[in-house]
C-alpha atoms as a PDB file:
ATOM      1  CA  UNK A   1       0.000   0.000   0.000  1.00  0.00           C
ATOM      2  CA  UNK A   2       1.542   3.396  -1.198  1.00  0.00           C
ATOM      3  CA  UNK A   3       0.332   6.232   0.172  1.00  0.00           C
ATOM      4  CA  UNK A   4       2.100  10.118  -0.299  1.00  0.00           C
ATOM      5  CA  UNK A   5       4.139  12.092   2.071  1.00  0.00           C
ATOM      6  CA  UNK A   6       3.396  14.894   3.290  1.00  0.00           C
ATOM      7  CA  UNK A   7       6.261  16.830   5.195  1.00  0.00           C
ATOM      8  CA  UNK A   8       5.818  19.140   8.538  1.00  0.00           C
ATOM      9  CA  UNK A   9       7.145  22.728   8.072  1.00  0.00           C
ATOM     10  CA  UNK A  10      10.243  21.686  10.088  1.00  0.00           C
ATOM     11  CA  UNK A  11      11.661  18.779   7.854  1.00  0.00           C
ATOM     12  CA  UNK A  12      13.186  20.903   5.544  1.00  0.00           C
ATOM     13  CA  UNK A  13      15.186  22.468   7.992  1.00  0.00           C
ATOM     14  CA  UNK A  14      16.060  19.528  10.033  1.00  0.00           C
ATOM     15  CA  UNK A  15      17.551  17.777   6.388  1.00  0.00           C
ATOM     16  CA  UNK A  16      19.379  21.128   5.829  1.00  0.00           C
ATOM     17  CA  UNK A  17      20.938  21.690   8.891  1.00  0.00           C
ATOM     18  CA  UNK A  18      22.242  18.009   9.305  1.00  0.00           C
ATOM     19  CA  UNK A  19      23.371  18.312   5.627  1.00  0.00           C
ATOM     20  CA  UNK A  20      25.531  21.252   6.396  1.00  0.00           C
ATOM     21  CA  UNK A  21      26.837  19.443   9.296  1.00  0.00           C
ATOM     22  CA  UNK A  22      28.146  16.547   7.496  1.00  0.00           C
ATOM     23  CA  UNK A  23      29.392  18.567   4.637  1.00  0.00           C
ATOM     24  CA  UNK A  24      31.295  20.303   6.708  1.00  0.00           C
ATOM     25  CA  UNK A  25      33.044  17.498   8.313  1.00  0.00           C
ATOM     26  CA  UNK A  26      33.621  16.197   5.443  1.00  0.00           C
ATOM     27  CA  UNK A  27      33.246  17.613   1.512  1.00  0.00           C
ATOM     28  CA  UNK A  28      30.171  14.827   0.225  1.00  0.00           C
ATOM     29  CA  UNK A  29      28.919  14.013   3.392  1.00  0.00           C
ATOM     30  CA  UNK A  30      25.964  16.415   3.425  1.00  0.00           C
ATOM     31  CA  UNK A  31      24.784  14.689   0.071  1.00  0.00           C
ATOM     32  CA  UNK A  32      25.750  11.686   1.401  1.00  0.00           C
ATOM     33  CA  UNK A  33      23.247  11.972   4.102  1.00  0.00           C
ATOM     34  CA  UNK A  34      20.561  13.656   2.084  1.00  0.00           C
ATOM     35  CA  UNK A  35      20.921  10.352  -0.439  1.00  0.00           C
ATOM     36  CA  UNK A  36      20.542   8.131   3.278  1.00  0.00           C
ATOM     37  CA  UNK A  37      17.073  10.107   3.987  1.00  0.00           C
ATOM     38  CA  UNK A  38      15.499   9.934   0.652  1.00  0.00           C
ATOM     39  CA  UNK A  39      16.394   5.946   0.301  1.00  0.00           C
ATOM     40  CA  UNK A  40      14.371   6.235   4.004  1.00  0.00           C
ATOM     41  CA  UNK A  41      11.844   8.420   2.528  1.00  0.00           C
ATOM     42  CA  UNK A  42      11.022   6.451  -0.906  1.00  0.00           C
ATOM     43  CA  UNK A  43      10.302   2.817   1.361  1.00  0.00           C
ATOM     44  CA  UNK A  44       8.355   4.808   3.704  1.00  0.00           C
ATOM     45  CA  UNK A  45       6.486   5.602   0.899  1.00  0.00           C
ATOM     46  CA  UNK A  46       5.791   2.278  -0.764  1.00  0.00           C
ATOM     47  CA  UNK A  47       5.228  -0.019   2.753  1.00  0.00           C
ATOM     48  CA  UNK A  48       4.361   2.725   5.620  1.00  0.00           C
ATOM     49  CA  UNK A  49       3.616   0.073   8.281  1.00  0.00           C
ATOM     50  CA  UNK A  50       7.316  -1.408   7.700  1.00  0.00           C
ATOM     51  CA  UNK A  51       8.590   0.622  11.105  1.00  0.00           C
ATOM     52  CA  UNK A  52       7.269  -0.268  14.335  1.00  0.00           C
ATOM     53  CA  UNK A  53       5.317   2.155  16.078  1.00  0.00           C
ATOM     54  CA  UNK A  54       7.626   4.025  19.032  1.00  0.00           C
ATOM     55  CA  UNK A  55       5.561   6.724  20.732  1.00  0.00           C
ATOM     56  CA  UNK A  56       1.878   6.963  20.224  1.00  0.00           C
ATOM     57  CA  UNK A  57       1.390   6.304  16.488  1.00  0.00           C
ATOM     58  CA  UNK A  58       4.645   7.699  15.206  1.00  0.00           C
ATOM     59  CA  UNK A  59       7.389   5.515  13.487  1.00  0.00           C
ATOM     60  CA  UNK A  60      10.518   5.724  12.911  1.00  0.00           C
ATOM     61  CA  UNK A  61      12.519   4.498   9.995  1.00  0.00           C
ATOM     62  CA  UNK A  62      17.081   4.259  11.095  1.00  0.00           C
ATOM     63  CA  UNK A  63      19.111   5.996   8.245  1.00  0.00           C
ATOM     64  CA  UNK A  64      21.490   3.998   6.918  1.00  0.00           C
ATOM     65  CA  UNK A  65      25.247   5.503   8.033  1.00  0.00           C
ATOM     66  CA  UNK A  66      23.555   7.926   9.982  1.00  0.00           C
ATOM     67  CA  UNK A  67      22.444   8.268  13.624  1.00  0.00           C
ATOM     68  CA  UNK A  68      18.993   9.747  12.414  1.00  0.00           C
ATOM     69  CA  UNK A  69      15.497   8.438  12.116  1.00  0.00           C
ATOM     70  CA  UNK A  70      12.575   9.533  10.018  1.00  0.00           C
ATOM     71  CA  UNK A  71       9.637  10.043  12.065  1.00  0.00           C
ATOM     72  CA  UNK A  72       5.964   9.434  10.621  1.00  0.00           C
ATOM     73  CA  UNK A  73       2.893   8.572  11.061  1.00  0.00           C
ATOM     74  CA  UNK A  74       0.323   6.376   9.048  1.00  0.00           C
ATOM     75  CA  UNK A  75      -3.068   8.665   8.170  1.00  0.00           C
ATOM     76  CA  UNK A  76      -6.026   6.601   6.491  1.00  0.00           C
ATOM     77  CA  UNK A  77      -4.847   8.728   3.067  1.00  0.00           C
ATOM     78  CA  UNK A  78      -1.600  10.157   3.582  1.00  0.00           C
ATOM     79  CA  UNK A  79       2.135   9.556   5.354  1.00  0.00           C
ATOM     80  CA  UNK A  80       3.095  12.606   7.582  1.00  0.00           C
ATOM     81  CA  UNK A  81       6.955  13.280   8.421  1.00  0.00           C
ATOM     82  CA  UNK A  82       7.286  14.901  11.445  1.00  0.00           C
ATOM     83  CA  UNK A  83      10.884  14.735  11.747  1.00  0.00           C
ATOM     84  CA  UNK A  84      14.371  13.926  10.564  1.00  0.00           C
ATOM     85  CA  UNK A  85      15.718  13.791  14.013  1.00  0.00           C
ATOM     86  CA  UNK A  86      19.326  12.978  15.391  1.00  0.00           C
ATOM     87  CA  UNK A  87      18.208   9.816  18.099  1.00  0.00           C
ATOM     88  CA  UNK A  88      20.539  11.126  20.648  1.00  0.00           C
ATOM     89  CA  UNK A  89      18.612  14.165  20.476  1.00  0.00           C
ATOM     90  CA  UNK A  90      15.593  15.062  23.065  1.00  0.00           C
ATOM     91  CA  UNK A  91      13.039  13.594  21.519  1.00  0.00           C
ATOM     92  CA  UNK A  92      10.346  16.090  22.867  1.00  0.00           C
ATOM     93  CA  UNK A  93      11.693  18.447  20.040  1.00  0.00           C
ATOM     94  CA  UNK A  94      10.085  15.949  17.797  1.00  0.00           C
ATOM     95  CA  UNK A  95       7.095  14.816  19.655  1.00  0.00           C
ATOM     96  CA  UNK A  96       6.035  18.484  20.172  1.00  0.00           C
ATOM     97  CA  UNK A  97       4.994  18.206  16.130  1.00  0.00           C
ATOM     98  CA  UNK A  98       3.420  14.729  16.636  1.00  0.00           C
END
C-alpha cells in the first residue's frame, strides 16, 4: 500500500541543517546523508507500516550511516513526516509536532 508524504514545516530544515553538518566534516557528506534520507523516505512511501510504532502512532525508519530516524505517522490517506531527528537528540523536540 503506497500512500504520499506529506512533510511538517520543520523537515526541511532539520535535512538542511544536518546536511551542512556533514558537509562540513567532510566535503560529500551532506549529500551523502541527504541520499541516506530519501532511500528512508522512498520505502516509507511504498510499505508505511514497515517501522514499528515508538511513541503513540509515530514511526521511525534508522538511516542507513547515519544516527537519524525519520519520524511518521500512518493517516487513512496520507504519510506525515514529522521529523528527521538525530536519536541522541531530546526527543520532545520531535514529539512536540506529533
Amino acid at each position: 500500500m503506497s500512500l504520499p508524504l506529506i512533510f511538517h514545516p520543520d523537515v526541511d530544515e532539520d535535512i538542511r541543517d544536518a546536511r551542512d553538518y556533514y558537509e562540513v566534516r567532510r566535503p560529500g557528506l551532506g549529500d551523502a546523508f541527504v541520499a541516506a534520507v530519501e532511500y528512508v523516505q522512498a520505502r516509507i512511501e511504498a510499505n508505511p507500516r514497515m517501522h514499528q510504532v515508538i511513541w503513540r502512532t509515530v514511526r521511525r525508519g534508522l538511516v542507513r550511516r547515519f544516527p537519524y530516524g525519520v519520524f511518521y505517522r500512518v493517516l487513512t490517506d496520507r504519510v506525515e513526516v514529522l521529523a528527521v531527528y538525530h536519536l541522541k537528540r531530546d526527543p520532545s523536540g520531535w514529539q512536540q509536532r506529533a
